[in-house]
PDB file of N, CA and C in Angstrom:
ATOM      1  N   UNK A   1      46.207 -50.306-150.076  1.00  0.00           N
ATOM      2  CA  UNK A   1      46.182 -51.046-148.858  1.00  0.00           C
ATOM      3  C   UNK A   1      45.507 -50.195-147.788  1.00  0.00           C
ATOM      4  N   UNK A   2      44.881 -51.155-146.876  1.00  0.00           N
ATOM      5  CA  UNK A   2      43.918 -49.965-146.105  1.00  0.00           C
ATOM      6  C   UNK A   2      44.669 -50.239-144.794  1.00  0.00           C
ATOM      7  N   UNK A   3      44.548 -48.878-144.021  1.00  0.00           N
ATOM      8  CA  UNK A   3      45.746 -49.029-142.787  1.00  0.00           C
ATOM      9  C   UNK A   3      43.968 -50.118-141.380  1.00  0.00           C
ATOM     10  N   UNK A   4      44.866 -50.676-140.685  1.00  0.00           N
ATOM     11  CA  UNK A   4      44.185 -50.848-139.940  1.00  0.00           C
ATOM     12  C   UNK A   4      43.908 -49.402-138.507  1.00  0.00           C
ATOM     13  N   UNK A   5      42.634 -49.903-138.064  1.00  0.00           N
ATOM     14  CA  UNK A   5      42.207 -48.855-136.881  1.00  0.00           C
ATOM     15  C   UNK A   5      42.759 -49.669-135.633  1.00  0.00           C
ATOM     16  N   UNK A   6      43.718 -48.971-134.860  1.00  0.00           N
ATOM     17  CA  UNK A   6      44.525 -49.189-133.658  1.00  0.00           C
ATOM     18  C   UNK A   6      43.768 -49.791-133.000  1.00  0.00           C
ATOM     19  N   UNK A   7      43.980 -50.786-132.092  1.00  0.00           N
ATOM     20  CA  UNK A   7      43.299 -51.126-130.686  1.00  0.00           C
ATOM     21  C   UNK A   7      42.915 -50.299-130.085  1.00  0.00           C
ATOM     22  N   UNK A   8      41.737 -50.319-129.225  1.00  0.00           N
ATOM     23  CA  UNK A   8      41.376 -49.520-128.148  1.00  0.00           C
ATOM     24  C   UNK A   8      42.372 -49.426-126.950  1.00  0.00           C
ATOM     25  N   UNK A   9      42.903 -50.170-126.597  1.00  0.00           N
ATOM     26  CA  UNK A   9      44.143 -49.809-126.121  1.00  0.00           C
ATOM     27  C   UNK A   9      44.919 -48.808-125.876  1.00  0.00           C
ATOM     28  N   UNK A  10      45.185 -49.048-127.344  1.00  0.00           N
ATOM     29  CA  UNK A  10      46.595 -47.721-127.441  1.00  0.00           C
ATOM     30  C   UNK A  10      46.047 -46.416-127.384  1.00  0.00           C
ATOM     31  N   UNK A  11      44.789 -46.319-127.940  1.00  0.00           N
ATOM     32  CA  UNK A  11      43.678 -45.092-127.782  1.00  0.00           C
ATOM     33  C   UNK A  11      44.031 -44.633-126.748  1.00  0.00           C
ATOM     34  N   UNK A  12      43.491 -45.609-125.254  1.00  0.00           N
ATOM     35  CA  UNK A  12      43.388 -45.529-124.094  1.00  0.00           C
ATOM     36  C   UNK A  12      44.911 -44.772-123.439  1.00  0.00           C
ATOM     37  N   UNK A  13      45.554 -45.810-123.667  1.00  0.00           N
ATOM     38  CA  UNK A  13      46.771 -44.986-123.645  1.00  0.00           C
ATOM     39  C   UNK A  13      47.288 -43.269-124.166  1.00  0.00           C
ATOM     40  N   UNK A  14      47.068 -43.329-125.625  1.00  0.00           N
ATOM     41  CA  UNK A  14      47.458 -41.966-125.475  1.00  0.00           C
ATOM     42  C   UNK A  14      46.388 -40.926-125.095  1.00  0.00           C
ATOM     43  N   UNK A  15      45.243 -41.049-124.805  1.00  0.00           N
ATOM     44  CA  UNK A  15      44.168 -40.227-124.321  1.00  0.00           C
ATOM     45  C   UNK A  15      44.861 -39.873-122.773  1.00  0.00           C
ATOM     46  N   UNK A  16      45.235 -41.019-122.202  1.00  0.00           N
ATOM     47  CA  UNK A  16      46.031 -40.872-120.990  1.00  0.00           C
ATOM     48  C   UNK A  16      47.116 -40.328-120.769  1.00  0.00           C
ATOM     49  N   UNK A  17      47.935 -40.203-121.312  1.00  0.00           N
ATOM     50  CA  UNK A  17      49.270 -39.769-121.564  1.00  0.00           C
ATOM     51  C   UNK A  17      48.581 -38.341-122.190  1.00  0.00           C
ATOM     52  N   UNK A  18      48.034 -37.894-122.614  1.00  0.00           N
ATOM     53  CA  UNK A  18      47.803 -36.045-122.903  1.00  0.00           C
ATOM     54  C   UNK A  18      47.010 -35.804-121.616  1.00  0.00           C
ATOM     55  N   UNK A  19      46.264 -36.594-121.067  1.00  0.00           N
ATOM     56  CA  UNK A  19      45.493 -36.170-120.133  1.00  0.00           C
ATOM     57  C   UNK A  19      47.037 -35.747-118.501  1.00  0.00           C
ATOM     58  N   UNK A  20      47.350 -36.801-118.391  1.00  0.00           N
ATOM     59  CA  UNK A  20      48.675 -36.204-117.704  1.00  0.00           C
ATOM     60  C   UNK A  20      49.488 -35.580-118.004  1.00  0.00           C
ATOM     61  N   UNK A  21      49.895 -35.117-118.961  1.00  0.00           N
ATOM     62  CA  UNK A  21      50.637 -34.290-119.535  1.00  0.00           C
ATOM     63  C   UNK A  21      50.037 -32.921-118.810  1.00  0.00           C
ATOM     64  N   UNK A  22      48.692 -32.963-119.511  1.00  0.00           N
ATOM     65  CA  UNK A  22      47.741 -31.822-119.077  1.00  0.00           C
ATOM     66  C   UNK A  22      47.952 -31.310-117.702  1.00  0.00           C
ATOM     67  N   UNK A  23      47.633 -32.827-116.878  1.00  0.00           N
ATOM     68  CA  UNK A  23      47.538 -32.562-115.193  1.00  0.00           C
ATOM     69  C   UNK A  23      49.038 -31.829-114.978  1.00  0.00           C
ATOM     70  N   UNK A  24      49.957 -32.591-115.776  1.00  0.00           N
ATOM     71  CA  UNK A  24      51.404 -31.908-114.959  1.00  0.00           C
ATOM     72  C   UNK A  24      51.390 -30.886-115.560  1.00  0.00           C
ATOM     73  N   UNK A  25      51.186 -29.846-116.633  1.00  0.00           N
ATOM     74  CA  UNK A  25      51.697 -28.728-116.973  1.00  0.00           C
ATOM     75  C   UNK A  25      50.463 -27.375-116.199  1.00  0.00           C
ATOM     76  N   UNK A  26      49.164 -28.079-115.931  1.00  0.00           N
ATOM     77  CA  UNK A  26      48.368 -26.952-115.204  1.00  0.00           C
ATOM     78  C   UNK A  26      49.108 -26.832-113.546  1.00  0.00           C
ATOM     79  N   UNK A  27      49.619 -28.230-112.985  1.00  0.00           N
ATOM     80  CA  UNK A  27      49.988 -28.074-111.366  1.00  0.00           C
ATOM     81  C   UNK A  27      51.194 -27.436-111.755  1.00  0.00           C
ATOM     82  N   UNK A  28      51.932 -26.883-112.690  1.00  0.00           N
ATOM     83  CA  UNK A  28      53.451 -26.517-112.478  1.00  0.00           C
ATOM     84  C   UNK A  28      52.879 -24.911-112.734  1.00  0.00           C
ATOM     85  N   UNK A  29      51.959 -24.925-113.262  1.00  0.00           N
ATOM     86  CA  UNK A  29      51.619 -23.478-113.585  1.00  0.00           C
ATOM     87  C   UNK A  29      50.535 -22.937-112.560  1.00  0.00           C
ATOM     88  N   UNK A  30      50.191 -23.510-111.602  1.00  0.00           N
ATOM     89  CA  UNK A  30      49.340 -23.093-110.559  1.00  0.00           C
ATOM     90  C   UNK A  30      50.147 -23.061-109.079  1.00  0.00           C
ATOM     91  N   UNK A  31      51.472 -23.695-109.276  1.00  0.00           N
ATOM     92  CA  UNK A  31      52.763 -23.658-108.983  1.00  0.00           C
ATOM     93  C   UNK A  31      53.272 -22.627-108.834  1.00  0.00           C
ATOM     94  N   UNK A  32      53.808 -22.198-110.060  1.00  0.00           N
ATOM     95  CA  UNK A  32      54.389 -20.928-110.248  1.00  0.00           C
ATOM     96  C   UNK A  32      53.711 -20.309-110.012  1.00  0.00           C
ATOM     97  N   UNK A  33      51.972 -19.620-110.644  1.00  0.00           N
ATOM     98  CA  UNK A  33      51.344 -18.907-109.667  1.00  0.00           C
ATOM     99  C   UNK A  33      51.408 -18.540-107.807  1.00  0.00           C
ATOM    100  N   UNK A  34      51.884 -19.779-107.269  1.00  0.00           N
ATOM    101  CA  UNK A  34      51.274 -19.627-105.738  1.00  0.00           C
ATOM    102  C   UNK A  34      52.584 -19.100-105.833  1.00  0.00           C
ATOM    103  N   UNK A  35      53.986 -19.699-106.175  1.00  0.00           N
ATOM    104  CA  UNK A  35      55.280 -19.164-105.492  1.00  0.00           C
ATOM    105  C   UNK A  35      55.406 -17.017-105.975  1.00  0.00           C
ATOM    106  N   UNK A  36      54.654 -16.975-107.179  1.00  0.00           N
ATOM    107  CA  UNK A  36      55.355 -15.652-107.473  1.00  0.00           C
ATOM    108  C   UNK A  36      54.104 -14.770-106.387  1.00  0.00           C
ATOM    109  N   UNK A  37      52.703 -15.465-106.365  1.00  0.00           N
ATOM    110  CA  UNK A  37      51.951 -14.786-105.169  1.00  0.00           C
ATOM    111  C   UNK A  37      52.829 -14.646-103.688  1.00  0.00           C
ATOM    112  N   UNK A  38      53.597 -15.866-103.645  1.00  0.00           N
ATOM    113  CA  UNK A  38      54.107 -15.699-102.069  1.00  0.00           C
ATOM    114  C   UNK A  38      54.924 -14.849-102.120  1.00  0.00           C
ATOM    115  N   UNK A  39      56.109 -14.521-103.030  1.00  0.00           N
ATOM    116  CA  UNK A  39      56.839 -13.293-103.045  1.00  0.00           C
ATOM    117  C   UNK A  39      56.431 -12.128-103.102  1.00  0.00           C
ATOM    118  N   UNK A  40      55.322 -12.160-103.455  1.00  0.00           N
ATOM    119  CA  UNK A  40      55.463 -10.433-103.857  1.00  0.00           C
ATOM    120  C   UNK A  40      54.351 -10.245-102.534  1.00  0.00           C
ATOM    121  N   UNK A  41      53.480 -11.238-101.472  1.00  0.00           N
ATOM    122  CA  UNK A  41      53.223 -11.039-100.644  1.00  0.00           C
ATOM    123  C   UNK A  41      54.328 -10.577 -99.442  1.00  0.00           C
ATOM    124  N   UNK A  42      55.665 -11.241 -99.730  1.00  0.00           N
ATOM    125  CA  UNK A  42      56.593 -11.194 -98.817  1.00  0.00           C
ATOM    126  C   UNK A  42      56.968  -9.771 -98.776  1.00  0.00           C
ATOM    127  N   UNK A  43      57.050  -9.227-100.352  1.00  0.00           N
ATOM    128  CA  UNK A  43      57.697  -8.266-100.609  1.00  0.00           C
ATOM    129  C   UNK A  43      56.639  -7.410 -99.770  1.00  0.00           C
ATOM    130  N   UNK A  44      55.270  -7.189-100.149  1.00  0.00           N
ATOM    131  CA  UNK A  44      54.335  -6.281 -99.105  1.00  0.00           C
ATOM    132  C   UNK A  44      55.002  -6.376 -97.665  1.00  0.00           C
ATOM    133  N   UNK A  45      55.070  -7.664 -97.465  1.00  0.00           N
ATOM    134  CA  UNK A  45      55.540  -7.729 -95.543  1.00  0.00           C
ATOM    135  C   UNK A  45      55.950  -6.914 -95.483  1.00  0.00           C
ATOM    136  N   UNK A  46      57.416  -6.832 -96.365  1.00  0.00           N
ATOM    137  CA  UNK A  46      58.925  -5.920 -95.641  1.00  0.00           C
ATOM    138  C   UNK A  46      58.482  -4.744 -96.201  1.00  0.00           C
ATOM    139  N   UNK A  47      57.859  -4.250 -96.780  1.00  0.00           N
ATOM    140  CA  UNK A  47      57.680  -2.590 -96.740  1.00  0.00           C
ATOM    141  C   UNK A  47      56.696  -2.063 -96.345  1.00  0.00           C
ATOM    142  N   UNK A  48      55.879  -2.934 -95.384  1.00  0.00           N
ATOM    143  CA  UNK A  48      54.745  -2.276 -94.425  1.00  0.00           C
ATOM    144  C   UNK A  48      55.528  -2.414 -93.227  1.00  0.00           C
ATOM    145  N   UNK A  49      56.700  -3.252 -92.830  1.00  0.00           N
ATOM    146  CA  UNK A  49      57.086  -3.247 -91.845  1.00  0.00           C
ATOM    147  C   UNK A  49      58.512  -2.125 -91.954  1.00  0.00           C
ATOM    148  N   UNK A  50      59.029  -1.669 -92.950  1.00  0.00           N
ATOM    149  CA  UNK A  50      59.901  -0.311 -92.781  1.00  0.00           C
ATOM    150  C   UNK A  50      58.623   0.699 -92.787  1.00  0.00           C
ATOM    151  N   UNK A  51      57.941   0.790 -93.642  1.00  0.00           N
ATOM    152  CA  UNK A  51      57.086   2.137 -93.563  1.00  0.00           C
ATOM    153  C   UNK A  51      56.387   1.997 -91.895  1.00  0.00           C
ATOM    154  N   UNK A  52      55.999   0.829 -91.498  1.00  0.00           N
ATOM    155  CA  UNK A  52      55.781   0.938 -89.933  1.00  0.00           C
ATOM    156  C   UNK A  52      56.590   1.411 -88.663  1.00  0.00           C
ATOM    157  N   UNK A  53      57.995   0.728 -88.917  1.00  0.00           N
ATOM    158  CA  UNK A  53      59.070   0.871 -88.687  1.00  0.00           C
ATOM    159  C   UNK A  53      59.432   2.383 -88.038  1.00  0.00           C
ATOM    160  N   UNK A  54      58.822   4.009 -88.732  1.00  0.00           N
ATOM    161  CA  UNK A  54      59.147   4.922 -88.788  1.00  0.00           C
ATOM    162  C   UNK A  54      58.189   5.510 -87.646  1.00  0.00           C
ATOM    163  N   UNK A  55      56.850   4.665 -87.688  1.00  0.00           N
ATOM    164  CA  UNK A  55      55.792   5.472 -86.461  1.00  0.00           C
ATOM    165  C   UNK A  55      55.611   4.241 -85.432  1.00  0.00           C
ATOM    166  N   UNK A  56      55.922   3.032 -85.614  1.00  0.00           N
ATOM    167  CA  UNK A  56      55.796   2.072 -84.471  1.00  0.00           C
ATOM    168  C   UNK A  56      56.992   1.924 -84.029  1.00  0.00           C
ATOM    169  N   UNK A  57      56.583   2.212 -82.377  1.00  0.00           N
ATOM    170  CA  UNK A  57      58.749   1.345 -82.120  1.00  0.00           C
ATOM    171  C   UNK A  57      57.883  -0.292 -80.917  1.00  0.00           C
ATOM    172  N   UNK A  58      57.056  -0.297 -80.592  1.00  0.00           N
ATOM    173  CA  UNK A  58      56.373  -1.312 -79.461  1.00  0.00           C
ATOM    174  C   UNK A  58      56.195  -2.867 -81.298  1.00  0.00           C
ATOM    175  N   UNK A  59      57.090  -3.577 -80.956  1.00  0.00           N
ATOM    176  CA  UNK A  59      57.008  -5.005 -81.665  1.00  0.00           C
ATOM    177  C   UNK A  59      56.243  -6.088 -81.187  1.00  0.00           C
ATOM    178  N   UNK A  60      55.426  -5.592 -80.094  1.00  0.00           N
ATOM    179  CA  UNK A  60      54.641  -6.428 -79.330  1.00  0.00           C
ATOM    180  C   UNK A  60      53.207  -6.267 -79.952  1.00  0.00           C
ATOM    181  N   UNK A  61      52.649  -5.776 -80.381  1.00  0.00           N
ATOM    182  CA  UNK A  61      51.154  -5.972 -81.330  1.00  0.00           C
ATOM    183  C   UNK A  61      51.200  -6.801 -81.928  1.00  0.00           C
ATOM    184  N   UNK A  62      50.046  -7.530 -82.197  1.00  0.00           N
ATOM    185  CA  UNK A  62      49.298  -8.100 -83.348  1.00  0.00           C
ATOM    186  C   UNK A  62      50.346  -8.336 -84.367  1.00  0.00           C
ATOM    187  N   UNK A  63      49.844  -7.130 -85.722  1.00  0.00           N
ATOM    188  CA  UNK A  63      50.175  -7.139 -86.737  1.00  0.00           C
ATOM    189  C   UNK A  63      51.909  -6.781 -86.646  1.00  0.00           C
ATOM    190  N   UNK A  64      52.329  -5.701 -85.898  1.00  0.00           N
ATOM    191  CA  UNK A  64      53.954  -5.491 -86.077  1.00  0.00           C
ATOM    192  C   UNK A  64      54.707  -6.972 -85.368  1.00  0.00           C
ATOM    193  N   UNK A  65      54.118  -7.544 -84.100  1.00  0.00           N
ATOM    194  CA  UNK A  65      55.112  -9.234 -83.880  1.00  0.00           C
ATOM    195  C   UNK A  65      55.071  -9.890 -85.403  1.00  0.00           C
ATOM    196  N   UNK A  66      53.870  -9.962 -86.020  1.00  0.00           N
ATOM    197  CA  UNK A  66      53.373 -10.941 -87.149  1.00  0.00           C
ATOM    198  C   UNK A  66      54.511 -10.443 -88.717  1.00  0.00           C
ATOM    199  N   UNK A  67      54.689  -9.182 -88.762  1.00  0.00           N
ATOM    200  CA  UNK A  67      55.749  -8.547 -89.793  1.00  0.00           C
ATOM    201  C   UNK A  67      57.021  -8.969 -89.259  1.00  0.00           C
ATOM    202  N   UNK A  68      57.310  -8.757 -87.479  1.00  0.00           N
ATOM    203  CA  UNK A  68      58.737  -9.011 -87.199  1.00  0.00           C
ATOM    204  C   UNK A  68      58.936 -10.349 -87.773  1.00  0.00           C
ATOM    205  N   UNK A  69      58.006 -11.389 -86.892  1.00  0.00           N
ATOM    206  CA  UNK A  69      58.701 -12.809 -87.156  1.00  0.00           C
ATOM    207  C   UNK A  69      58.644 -13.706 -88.156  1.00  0.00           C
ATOM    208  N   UNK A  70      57.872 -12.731 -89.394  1.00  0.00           N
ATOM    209  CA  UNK A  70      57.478 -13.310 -90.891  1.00  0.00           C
ATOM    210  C   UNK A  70      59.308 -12.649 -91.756  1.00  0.00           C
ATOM    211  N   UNK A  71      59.527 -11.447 -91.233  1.00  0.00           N
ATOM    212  CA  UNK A  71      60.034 -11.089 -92.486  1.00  0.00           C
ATOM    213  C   UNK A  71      61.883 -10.908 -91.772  1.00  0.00           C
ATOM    214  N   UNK A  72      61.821 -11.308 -90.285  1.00  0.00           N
ATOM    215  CA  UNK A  72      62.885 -11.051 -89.676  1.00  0.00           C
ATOM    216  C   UNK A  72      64.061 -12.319 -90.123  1.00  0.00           C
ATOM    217  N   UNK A  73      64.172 -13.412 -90.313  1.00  0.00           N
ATOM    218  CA  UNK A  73      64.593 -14.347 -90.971  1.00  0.00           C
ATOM    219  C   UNK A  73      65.274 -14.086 -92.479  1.00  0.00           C
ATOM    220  N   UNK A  74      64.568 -13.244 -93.000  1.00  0.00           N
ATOM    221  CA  UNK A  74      65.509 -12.350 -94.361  1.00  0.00           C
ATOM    222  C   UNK A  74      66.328 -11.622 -93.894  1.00  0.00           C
ATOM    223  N   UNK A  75      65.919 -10.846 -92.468  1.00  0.00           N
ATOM    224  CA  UNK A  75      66.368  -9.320 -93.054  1.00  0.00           C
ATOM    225  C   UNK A  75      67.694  -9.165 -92.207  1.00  0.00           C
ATOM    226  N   UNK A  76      67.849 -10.719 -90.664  1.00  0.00           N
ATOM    227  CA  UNK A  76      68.765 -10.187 -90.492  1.00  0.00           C
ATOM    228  C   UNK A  76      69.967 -10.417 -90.898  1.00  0.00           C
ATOM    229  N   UNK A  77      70.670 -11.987 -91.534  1.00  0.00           N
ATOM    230  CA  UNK A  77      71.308 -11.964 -92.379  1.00  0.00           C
ATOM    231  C   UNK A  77      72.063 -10.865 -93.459  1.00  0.00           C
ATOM    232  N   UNK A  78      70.874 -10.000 -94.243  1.00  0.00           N
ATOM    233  CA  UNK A  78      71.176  -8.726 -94.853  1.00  0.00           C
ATOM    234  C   UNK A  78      71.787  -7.841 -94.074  1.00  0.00           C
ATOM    235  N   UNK A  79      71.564  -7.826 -92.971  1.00  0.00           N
ATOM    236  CA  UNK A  79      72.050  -6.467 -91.673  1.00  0.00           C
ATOM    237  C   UNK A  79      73.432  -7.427 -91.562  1.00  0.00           C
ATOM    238  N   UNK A  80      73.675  -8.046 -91.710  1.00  0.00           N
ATOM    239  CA  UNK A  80      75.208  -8.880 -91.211  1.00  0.00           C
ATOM    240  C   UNK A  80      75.775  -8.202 -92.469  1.00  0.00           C
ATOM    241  N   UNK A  81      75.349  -8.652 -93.646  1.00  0.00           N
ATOM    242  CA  UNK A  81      76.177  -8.223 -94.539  1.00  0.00           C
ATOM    243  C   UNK A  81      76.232  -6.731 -94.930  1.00  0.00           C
ATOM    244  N   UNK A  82      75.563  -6.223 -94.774  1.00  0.00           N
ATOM    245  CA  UNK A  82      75.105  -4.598 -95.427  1.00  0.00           C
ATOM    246  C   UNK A  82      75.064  -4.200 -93.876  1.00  0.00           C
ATOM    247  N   UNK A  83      75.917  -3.475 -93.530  1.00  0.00           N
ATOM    248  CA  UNK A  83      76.133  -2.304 -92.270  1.00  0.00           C
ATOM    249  C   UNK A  83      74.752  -1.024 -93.425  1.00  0.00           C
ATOM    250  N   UNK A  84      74.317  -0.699 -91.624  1.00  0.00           N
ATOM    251  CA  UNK A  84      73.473   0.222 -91.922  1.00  0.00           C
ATOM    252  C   UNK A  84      74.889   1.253 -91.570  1.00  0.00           C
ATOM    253  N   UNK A  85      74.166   2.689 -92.706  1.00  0.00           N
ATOM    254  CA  UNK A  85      75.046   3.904 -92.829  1.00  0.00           C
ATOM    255  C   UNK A  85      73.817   5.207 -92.492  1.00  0.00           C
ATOM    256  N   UNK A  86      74.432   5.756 -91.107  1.00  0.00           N
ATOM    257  CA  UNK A  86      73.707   6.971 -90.305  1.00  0.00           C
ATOM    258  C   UNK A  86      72.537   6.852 -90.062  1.00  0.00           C
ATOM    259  N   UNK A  87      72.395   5.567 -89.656  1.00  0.00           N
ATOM    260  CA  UNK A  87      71.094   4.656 -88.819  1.00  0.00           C
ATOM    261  C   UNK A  87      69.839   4.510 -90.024  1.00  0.00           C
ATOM    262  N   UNK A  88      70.509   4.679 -90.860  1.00  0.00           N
ATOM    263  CA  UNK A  88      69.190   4.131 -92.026  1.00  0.00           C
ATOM    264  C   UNK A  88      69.394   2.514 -92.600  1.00  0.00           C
ATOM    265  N   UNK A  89      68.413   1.423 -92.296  1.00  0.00           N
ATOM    266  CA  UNK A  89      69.111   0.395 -92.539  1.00  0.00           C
ATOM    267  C   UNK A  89      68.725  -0.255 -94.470  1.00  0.00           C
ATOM    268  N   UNK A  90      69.312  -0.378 -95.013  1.00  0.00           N
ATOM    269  CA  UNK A  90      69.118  -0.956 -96.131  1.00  0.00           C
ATOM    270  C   UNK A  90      69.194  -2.255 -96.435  1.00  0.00           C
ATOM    271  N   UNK A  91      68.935  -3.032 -95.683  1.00  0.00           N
ATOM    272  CA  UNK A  91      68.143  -4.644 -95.653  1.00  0.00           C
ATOM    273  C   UNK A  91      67.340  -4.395 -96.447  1.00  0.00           C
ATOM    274  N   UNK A  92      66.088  -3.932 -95.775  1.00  0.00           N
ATOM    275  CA  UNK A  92      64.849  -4.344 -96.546  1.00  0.00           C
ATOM    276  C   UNK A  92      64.492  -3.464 -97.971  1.00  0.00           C
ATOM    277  N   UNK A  93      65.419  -2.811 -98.360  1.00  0.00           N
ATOM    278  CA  UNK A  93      65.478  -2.385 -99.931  1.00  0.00           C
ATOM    279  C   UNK A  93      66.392  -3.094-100.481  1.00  0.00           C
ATOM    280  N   UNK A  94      67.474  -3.805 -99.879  1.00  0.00           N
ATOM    281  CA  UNK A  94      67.956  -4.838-100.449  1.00  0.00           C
ATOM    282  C   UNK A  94      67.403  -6.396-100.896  1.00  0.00           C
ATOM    283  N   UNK A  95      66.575  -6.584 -99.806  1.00  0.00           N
ATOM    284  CA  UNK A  95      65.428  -7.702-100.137  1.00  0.00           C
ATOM    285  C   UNK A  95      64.585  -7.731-100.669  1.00  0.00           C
ATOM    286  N   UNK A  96      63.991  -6.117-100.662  1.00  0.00           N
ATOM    287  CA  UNK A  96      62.875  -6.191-101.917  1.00  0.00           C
ATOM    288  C   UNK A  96      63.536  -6.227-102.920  1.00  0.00           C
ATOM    289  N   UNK A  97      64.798  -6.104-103.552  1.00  0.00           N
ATOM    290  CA  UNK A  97      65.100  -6.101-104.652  1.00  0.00           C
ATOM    291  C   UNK A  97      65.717  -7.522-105.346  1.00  0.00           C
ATOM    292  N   UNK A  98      66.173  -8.218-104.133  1.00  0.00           N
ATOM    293  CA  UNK A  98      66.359  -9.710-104.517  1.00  0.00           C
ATOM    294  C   UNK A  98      65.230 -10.387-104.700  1.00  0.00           C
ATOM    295  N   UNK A  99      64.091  -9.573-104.114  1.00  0.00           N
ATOM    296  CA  UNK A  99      62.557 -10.696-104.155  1.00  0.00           C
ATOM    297  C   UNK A  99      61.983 -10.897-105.448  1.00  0.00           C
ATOM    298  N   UNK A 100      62.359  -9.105-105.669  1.00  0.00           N
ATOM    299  CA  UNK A 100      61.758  -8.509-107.564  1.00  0.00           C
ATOM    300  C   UNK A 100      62.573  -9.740-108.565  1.00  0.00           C
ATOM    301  N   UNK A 101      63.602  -9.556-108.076  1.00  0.00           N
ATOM    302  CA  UNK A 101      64.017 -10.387-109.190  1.00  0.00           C
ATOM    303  C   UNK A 101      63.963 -11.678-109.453  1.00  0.00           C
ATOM    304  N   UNK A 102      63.692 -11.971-108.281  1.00  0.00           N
ATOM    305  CA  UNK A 102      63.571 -13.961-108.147  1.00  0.00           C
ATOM    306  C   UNK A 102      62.505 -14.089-108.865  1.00  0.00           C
ATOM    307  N   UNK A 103      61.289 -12.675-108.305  1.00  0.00           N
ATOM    308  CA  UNK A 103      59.586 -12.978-108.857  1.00  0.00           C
ATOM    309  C   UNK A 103      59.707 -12.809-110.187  1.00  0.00           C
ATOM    310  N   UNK A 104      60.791 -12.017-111.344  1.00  0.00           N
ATOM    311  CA  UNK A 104      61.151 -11.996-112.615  1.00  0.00           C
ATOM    312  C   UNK A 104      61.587 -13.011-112.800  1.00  0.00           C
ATOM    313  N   UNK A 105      62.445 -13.281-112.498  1.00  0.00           N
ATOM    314  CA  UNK A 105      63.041 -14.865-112.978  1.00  0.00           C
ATOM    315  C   UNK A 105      61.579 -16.029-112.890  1.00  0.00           C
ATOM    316  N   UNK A 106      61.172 -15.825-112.354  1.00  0.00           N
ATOM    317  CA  UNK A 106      60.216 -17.208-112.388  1.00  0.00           C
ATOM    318  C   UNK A 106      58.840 -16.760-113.524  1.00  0.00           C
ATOM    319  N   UNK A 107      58.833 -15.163-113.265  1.00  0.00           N
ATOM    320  CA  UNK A 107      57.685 -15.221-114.440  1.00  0.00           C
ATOM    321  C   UNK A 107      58.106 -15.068-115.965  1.00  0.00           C
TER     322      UNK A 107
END
């Protein structure tokens, strides 16, 4: 017995159905690309702004307002919970280390 050749149709159909498939699994993965780029950009923020931290004290520039009000929203929360000990504050080694791991978890 000879099988018959499907409608063009259903062709149509599943050509379509891999073709979206396709579309959704490249946007979830260009996805995950942008989110693990934004973290580990974040993560740069907060340790140009402690290593700044040590020779800038004026938060009024350019680039140090642009670190305060990018990375200040993490860090002070962390200062609520984590008391700094003999004026060294450990926020922002605490956040880089929650960032590392979120950016592990997702890759």
């Amino acid at each position: 017995m000879r099988w018959k050749k499907a409608p063009p149709c259903y062709d149509w159909a599943a050509r379509f159905s891999d073709r979206a498939e396709l579309f959704v699994q490249t946007a979830l993965n260009y996805l995950h690309t942008f989110a693990q780029v934004l973290i580990y950009l974040f993560i740069a923020a907060i340790i140009l702004r402690a290593l700044a931290s040590w020779f800038i004290r004026d938060y009024r520039g350019l680039l140090m307002g642009f670190l305060f009000d990018v990375t200040e929203p993490v860090l002070s929360p962390l200062r609520r919970i984590v008391p700094g000990a003999l004026g060294v504050d450990f926020s922002p080694m605490i956040a880089v280390l929650l960032l590392y791991v979120l950016g592990q978890f997702l890759g």
